[in-house]
PDB file of N, CA and C in Angstrom:
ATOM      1  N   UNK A   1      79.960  -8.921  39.835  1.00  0.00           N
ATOM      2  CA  UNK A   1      80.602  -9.718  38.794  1.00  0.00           C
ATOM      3  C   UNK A   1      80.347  -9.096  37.430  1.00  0.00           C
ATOM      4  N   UNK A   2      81.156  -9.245  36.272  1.00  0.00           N
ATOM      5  CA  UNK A   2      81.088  -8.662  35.242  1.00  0.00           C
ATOM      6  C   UNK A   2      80.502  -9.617  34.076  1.00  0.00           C
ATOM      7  N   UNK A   3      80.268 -11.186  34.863  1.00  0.00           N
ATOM      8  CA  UNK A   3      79.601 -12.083  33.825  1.00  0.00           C
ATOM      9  C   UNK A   3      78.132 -12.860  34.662  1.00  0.00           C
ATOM     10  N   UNK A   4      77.791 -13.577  34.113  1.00  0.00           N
ATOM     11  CA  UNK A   4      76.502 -13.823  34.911  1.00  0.00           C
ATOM     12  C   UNK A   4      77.165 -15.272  35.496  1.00  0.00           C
ATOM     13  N   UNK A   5      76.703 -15.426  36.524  1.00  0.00           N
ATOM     14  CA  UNK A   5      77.086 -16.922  37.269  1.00  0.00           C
ATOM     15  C   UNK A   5      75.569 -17.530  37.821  1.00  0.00           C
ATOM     16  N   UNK A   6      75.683 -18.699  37.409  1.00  0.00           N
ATOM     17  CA  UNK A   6      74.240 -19.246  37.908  1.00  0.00           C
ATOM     18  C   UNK A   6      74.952 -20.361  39.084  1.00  0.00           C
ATOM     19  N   UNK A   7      74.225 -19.840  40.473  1.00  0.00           N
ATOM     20  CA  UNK A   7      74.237 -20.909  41.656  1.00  0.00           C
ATOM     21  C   UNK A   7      73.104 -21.752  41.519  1.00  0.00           C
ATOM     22  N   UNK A   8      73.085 -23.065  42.247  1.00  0.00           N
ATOM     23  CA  UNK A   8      71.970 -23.874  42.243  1.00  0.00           C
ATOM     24  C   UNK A   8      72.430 -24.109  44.007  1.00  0.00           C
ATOM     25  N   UNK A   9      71.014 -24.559  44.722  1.00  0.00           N
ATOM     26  CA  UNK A   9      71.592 -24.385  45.967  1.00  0.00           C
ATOM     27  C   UNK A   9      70.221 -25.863  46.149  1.00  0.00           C
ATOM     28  N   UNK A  10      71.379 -26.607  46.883  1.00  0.00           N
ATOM     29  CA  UNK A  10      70.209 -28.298  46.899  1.00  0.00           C
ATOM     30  C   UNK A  10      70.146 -28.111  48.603  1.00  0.00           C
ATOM     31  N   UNK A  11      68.200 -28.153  49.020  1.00  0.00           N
ATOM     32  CA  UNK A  11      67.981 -28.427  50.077  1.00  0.00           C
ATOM     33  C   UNK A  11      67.387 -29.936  50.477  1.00  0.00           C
ATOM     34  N   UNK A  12      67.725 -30.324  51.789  1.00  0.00           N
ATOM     35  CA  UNK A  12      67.171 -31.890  52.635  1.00  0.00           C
ATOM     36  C   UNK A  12      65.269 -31.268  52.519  1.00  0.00           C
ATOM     37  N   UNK A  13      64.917 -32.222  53.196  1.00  0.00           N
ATOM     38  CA  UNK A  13      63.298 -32.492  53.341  1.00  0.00           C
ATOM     39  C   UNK A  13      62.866 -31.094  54.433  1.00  0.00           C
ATOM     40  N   UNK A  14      63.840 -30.887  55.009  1.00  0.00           N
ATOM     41  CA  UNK A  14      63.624 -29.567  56.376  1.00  0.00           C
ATOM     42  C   UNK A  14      64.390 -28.669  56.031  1.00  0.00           C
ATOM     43  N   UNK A  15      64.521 -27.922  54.794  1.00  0.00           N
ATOM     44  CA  UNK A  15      65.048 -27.308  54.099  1.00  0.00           C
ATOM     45  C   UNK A  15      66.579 -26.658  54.480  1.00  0.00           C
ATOM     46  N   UNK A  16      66.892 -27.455  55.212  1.00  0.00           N
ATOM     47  CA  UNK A  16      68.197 -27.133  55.415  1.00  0.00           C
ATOM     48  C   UNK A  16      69.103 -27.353  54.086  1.00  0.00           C
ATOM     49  N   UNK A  17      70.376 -26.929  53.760  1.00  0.00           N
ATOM     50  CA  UNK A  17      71.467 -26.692  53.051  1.00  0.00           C
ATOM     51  C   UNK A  17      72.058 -27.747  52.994  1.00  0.00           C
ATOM     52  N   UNK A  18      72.312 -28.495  51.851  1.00  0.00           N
ATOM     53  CA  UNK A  18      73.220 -29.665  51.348  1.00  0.00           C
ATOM     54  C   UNK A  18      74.255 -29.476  50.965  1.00  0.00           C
ATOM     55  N   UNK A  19      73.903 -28.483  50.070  1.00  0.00           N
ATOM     56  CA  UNK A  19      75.105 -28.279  48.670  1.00  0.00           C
ATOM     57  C   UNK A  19      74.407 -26.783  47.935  1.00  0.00           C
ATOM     58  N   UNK A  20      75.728 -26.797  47.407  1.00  0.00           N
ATOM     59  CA  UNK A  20      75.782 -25.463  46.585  1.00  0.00           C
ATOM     60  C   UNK A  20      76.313 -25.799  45.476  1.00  0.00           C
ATOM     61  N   UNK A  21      76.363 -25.184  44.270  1.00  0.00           N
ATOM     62  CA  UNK A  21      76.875 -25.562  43.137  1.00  0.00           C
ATOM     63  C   UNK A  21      76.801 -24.688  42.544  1.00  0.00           C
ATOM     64  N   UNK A  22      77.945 -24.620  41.595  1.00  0.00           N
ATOM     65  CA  UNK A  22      78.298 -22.844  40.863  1.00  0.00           C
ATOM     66  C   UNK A  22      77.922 -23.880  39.191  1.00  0.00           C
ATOM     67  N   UNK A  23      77.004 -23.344  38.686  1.00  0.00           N
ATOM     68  CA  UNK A  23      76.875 -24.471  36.752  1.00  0.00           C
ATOM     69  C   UNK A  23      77.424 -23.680  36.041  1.00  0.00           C
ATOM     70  N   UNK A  24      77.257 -22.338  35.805  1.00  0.00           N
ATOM     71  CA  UNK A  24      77.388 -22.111  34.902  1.00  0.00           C
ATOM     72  C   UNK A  24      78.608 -20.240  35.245  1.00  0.00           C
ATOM     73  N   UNK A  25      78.957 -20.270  34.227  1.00  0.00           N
ATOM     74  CA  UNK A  25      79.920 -18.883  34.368  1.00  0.00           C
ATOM     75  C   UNK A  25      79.537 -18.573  32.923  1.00  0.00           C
ATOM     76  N   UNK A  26      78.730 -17.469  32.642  1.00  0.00           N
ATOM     77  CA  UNK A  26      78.320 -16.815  31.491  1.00  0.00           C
ATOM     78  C   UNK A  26      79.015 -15.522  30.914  1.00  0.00           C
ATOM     79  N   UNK A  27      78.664 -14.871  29.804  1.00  0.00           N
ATOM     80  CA  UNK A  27      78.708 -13.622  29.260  1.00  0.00           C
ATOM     81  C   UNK A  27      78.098 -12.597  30.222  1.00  0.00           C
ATOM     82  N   UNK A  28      78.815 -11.528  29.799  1.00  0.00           N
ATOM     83  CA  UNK A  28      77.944 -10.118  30.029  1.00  0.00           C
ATOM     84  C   UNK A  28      76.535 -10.304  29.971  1.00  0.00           C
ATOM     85  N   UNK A  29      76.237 -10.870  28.832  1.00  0.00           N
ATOM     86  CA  UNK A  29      74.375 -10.582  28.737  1.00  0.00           C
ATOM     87  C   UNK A  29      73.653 -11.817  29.200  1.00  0.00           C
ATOM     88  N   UNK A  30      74.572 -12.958  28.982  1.00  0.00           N
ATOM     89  CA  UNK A  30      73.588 -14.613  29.749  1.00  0.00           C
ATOM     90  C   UNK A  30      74.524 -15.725  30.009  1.00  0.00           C
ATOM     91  N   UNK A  31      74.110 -16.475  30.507  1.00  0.00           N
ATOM     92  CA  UNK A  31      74.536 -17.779  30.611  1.00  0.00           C
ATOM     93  C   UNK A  31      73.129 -18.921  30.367  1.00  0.00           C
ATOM     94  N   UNK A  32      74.162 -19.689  29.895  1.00  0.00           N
ATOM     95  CA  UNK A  32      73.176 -20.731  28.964  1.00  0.00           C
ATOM     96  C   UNK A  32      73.310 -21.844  30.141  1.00  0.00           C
ATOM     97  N   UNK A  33      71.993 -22.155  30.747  1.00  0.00           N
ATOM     98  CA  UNK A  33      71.777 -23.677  31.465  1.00  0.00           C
ATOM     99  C   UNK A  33      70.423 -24.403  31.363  1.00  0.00           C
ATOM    100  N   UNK A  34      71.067 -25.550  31.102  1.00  0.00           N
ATOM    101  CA  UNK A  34      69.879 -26.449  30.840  1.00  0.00           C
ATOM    102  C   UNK A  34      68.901 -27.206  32.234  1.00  0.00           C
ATOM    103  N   UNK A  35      67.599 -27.592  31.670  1.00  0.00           N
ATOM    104  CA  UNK A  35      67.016 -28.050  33.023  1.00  0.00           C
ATOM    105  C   UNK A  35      67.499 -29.251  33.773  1.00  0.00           C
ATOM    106  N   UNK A  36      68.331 -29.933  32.207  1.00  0.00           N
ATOM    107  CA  UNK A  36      68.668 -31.412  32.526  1.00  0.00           C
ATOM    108  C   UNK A  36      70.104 -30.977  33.228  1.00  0.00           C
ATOM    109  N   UNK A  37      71.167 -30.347  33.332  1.00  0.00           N
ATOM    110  CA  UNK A  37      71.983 -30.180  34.264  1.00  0.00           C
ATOM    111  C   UNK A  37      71.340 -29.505  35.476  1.00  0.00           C
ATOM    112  N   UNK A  38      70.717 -28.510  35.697  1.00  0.00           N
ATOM    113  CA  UNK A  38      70.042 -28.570  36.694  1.00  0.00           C
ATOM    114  C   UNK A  38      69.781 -29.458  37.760  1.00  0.00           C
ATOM    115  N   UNK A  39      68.787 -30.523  37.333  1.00  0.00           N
ATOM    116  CA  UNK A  39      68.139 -31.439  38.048  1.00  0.00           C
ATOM    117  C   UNK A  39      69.644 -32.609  38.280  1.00  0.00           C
ATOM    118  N   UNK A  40      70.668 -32.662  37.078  1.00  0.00           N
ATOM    119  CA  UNK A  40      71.612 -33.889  37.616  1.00  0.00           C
ATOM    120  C   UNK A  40      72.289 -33.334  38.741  1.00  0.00           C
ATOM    121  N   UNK A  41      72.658 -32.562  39.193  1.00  0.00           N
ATOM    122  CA  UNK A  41      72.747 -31.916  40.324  1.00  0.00           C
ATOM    123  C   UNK A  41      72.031 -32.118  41.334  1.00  0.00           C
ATOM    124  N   UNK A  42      71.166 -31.601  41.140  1.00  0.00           N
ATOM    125  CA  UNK A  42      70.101 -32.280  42.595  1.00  0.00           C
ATOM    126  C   UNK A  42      69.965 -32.883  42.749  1.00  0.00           C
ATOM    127  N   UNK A  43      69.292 -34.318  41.762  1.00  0.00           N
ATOM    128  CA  UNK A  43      69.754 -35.984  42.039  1.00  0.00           C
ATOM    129  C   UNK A  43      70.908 -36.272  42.804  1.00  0.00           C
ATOM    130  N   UNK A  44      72.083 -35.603  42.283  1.00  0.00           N
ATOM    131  CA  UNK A  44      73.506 -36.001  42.728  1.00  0.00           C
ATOM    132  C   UNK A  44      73.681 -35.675  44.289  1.00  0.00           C
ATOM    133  N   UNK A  45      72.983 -34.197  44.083  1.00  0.00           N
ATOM    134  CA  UNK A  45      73.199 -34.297  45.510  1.00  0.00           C
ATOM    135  C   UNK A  45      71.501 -34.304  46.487  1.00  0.00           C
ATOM    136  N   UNK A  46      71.040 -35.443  45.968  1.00  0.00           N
ATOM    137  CA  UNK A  46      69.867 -36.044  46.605  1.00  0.00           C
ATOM    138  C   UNK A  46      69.193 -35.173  47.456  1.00  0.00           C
ATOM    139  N   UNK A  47      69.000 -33.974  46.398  1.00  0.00           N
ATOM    140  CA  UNK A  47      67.842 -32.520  47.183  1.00  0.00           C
ATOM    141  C   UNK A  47      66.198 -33.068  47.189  1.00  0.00           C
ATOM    142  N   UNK A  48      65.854 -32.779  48.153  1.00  0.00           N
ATOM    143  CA  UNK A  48      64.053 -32.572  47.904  1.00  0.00           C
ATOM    144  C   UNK A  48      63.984 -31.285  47.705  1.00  0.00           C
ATOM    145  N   UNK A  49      64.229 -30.109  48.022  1.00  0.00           N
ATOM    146  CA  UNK A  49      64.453 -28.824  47.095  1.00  0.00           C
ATOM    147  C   UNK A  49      65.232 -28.445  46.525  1.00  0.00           C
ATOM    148  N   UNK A  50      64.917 -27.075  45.603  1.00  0.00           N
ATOM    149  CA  UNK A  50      66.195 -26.249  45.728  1.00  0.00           C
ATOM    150  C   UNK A  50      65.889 -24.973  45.064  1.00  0.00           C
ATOM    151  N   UNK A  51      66.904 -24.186  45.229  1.00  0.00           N
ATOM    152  CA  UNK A  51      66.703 -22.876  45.068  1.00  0.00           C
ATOM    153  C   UNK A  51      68.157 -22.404  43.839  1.00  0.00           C
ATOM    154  N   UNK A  52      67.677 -21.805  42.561  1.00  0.00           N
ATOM    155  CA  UNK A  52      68.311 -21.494  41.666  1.00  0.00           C
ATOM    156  C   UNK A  52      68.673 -19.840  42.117  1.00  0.00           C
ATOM    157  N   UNK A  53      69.461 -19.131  41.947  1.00  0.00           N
ATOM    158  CA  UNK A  53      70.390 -17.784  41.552  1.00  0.00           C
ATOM    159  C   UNK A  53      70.683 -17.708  40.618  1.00  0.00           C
ATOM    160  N   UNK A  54      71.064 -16.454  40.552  1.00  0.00           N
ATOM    161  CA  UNK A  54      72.296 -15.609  38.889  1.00  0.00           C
ATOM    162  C   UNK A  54      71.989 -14.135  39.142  1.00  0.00           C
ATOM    163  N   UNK A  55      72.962 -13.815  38.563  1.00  0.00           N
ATOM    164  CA  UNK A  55      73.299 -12.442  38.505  1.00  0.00           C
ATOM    165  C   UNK A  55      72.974 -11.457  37.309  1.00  0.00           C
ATOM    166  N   UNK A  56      72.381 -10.419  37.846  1.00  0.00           N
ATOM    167  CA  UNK A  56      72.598  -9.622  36.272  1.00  0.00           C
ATOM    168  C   UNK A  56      73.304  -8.550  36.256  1.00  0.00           C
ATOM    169  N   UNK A  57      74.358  -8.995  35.321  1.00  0.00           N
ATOM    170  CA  UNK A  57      75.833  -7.764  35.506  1.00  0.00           C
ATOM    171  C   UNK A  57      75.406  -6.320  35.175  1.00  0.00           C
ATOM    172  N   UNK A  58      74.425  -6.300  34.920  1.00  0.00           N
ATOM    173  CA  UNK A  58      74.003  -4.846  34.455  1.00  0.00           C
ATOM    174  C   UNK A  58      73.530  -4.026  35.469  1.00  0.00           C
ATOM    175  N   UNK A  59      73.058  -5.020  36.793  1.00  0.00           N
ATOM    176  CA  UNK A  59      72.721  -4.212  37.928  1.00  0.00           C
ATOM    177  C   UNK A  59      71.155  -4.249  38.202  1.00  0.00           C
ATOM    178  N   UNK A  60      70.365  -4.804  37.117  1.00  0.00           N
ATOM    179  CA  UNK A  60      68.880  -4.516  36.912  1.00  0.00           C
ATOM    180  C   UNK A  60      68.134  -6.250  37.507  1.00  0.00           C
ATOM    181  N   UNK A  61      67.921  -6.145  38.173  1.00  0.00           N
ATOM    182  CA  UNK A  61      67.384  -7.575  38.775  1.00  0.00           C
ATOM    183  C   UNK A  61      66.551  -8.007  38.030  1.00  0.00           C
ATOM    184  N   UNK A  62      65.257  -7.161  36.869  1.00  0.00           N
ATOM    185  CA  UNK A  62      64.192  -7.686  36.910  1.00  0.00           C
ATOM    186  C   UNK A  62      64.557  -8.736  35.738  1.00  0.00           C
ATOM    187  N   UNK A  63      63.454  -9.836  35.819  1.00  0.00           N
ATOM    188  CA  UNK A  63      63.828 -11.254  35.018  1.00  0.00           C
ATOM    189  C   UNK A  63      63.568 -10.904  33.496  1.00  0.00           C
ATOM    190  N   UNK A  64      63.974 -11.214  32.949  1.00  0.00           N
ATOM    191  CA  UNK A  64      63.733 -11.696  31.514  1.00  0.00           C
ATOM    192  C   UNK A  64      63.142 -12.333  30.659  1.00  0.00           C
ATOM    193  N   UNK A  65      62.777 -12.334  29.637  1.00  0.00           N
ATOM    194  CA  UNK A  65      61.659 -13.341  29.224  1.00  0.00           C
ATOM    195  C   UNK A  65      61.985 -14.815  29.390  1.00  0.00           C
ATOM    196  N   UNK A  66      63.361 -15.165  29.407  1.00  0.00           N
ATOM    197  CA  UNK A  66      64.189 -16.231  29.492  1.00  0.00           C
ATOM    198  C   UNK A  66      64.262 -16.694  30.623  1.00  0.00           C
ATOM    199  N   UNK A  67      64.831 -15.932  31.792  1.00  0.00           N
ATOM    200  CA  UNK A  67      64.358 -16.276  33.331  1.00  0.00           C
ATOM    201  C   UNK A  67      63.331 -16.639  33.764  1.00  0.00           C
ATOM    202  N   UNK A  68      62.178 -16.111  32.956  1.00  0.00           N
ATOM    203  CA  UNK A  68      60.569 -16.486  33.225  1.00  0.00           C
ATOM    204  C   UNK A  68      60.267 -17.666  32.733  1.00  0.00           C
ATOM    205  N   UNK A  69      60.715 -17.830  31.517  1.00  0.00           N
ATOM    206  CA  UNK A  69      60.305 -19.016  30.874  1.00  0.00           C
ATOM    207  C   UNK A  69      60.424 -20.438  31.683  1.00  0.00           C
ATOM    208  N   UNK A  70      61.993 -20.309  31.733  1.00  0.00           N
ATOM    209  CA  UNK A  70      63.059 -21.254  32.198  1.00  0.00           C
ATOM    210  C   UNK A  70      62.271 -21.598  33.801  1.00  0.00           C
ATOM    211  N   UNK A  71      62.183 -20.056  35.068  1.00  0.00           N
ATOM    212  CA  UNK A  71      61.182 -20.908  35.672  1.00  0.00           C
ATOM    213  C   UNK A  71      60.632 -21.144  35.970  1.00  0.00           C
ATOM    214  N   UNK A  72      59.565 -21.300  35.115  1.00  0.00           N
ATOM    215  CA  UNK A  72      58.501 -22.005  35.089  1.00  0.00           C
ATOM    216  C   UNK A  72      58.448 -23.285  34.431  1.00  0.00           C
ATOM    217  N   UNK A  73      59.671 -23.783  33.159  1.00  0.00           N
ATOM    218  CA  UNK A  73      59.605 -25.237  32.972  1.00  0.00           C
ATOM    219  C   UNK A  73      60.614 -25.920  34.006  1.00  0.00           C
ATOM    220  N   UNK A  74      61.264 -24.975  34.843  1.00  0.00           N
ATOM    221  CA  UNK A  74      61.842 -25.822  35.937  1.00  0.00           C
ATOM    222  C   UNK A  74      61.308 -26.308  37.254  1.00  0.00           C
ATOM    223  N   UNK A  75      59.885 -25.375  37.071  1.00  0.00           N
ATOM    224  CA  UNK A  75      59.027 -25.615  38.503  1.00  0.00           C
ATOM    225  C   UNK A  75      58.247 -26.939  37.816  1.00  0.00           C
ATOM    226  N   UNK A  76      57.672 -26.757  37.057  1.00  0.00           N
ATOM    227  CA  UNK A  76      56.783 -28.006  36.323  1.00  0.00           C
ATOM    228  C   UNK A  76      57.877 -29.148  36.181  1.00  0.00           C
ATOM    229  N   UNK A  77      58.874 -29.349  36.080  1.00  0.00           N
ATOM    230  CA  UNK A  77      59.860 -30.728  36.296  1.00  0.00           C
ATOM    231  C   UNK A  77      60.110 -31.131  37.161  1.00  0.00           C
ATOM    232  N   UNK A  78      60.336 -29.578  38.064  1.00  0.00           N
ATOM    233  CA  UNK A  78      60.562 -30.261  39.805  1.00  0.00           C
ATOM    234  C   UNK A  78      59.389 -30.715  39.948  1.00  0.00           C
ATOM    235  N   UNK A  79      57.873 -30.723  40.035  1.00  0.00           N
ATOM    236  CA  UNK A  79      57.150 -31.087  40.225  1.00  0.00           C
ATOM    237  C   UNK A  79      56.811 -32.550  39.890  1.00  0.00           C
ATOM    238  N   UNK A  80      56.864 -33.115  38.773  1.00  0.00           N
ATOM    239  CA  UNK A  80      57.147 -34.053  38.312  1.00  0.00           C
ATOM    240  C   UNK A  80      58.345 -35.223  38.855  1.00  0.00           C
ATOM    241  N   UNK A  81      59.408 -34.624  38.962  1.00  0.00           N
ATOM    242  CA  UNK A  81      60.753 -35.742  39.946  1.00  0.00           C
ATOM    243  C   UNK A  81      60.287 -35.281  41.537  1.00  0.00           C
ATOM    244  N   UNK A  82      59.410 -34.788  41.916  1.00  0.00           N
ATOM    245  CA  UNK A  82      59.549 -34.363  43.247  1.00  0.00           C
ATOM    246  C   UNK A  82      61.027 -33.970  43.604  1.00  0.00           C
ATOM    247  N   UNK A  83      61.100 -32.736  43.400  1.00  0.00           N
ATOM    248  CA  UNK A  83      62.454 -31.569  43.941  1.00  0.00           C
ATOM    249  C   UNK A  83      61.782 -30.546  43.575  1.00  0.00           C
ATOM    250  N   UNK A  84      61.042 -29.988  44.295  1.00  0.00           N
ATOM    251  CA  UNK A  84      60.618 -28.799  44.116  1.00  0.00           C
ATOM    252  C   UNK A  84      61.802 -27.345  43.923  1.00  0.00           C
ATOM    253  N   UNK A  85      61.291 -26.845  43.045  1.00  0.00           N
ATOM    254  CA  UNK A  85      61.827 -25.186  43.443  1.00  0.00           C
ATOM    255  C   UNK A  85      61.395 -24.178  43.973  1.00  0.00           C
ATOM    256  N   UNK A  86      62.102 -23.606  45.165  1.00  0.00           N
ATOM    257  CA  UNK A  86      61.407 -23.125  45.773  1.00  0.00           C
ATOM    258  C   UNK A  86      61.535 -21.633  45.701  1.00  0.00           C
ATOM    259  N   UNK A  87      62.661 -20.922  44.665  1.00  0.00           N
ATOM    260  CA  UNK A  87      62.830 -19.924  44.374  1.00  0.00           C
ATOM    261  C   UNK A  87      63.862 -19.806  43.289  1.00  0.00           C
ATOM    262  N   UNK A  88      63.883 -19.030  42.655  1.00  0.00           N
ATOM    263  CA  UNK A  88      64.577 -18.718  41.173  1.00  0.00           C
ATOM    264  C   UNK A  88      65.270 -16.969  41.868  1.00  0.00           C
ATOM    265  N   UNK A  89      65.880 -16.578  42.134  1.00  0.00           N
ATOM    266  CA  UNK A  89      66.361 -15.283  42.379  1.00  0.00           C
ATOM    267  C   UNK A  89      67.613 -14.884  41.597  1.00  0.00           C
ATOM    268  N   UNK A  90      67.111 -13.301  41.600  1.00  0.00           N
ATOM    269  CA  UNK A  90      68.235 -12.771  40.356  1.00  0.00           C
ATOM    270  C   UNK A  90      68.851 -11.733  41.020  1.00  0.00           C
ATOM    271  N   UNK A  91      69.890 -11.227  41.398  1.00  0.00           N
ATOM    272  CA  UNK A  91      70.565 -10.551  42.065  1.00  0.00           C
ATOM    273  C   UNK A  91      70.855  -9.215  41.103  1.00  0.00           C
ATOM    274  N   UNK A  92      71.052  -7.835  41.346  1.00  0.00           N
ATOM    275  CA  UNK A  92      71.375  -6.692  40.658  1.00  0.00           C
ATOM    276  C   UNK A  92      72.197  -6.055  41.619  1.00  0.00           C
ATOM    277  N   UNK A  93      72.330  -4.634  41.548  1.00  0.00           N
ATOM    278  CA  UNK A  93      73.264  -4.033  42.521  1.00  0.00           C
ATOM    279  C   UNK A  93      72.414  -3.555  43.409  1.00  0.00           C
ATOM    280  N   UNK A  94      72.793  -4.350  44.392  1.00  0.00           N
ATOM    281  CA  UNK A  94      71.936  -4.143  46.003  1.00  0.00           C
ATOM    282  C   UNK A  94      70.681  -4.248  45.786  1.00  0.00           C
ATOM    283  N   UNK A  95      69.796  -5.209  44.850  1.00  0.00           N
ATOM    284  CA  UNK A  95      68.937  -5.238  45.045  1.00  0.00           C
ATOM    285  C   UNK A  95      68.615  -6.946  44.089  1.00  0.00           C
ATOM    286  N   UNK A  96      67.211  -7.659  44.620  1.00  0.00           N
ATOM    287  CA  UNK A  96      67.307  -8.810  43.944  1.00  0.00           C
ATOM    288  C   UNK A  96      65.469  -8.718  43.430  1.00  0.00           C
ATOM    289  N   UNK A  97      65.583  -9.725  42.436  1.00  0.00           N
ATOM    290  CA  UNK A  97      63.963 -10.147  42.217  1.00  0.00           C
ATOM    291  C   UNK A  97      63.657 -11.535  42.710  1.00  0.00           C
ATOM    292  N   UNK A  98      63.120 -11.653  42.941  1.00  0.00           N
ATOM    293  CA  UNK A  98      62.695 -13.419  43.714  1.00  0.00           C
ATOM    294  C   UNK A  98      61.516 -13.899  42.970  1.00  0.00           C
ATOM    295  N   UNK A  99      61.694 -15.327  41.747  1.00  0.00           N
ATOM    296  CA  UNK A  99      60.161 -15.652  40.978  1.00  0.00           C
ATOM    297  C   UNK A  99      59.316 -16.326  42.019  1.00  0.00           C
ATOM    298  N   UNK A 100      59.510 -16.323  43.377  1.00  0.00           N
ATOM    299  CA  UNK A 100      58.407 -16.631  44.539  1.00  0.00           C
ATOM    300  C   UNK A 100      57.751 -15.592  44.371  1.00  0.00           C
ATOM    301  N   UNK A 101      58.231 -14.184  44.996  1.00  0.00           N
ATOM    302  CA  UNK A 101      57.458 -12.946  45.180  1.00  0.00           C
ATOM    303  C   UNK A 101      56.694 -12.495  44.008  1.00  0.00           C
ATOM    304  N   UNK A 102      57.418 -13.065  42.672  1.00  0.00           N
ATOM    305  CA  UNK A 102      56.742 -11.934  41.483  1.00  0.00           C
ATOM    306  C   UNK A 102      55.292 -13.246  40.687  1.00  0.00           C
ATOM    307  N   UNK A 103      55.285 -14.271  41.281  1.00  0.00           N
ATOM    308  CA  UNK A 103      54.258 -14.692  41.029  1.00  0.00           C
ATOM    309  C   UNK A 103      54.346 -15.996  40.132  1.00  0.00           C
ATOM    310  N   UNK A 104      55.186 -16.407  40.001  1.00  0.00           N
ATOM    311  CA  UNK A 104      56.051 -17.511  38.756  1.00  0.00           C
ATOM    312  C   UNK A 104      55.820 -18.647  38.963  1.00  0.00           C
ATOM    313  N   UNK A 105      55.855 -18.878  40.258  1.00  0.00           N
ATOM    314  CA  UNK A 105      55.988 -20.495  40.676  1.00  0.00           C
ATOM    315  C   UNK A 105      54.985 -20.961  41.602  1.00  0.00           C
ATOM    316  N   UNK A 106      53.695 -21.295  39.887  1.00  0.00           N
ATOM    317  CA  UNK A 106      52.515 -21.950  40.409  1.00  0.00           C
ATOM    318  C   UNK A 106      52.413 -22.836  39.194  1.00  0.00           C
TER     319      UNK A 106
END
């Protein structure tokens, strides 16, 4: 893709697949999403998890200071409403970063 698209992906209690949801369709360099659309989503579609995506049109997976930030105040909210997140992943060309693997979401 030539703009960034953020998926949100809402899982049941046995982490199976509910819903998918496309929020946001961004610029070349970002897309702007908030935690509070985030989470109305998952309420809506009554996730006990979920797992955030996006793309970086540039091809370079690794996160940003903004990706980092973001989740980590989205793990600390899920924590709080109980909906955990259980991964933040950023997709590049043929290759992704996952904020499970890189250490983010504690």
């Amino acid at each position: 893709r030539d703009t960034e698209c953020v998926l949100l992906v809402s899982l049941d209690a046995k982490g199976q697949m509910i819903g998918e949801k496309k929020l946001s369709d961004g610029s070349v360099r970002m897309s702007l999403i908030s935690p509070r659309q985030i989470f109305l989503e998952a309420l809506h579609a009554k996730a006990v998890n979920i797992i955030l995506l996006h793309n970086h049109p540039s091809g370079d997976p690794a996160p940003s200071r903004y990706d980092i930030e973001l989740t980590k105040n989205l793990y600390k909210l899920g924590e709080m409403m109980d909906i955990l997140l259980l991964d933040h992943i950023i997709i590049g060309d043929n290759s992704y970063s996952s904020m499970k693997e890189l250490g983010y979401l504690t």
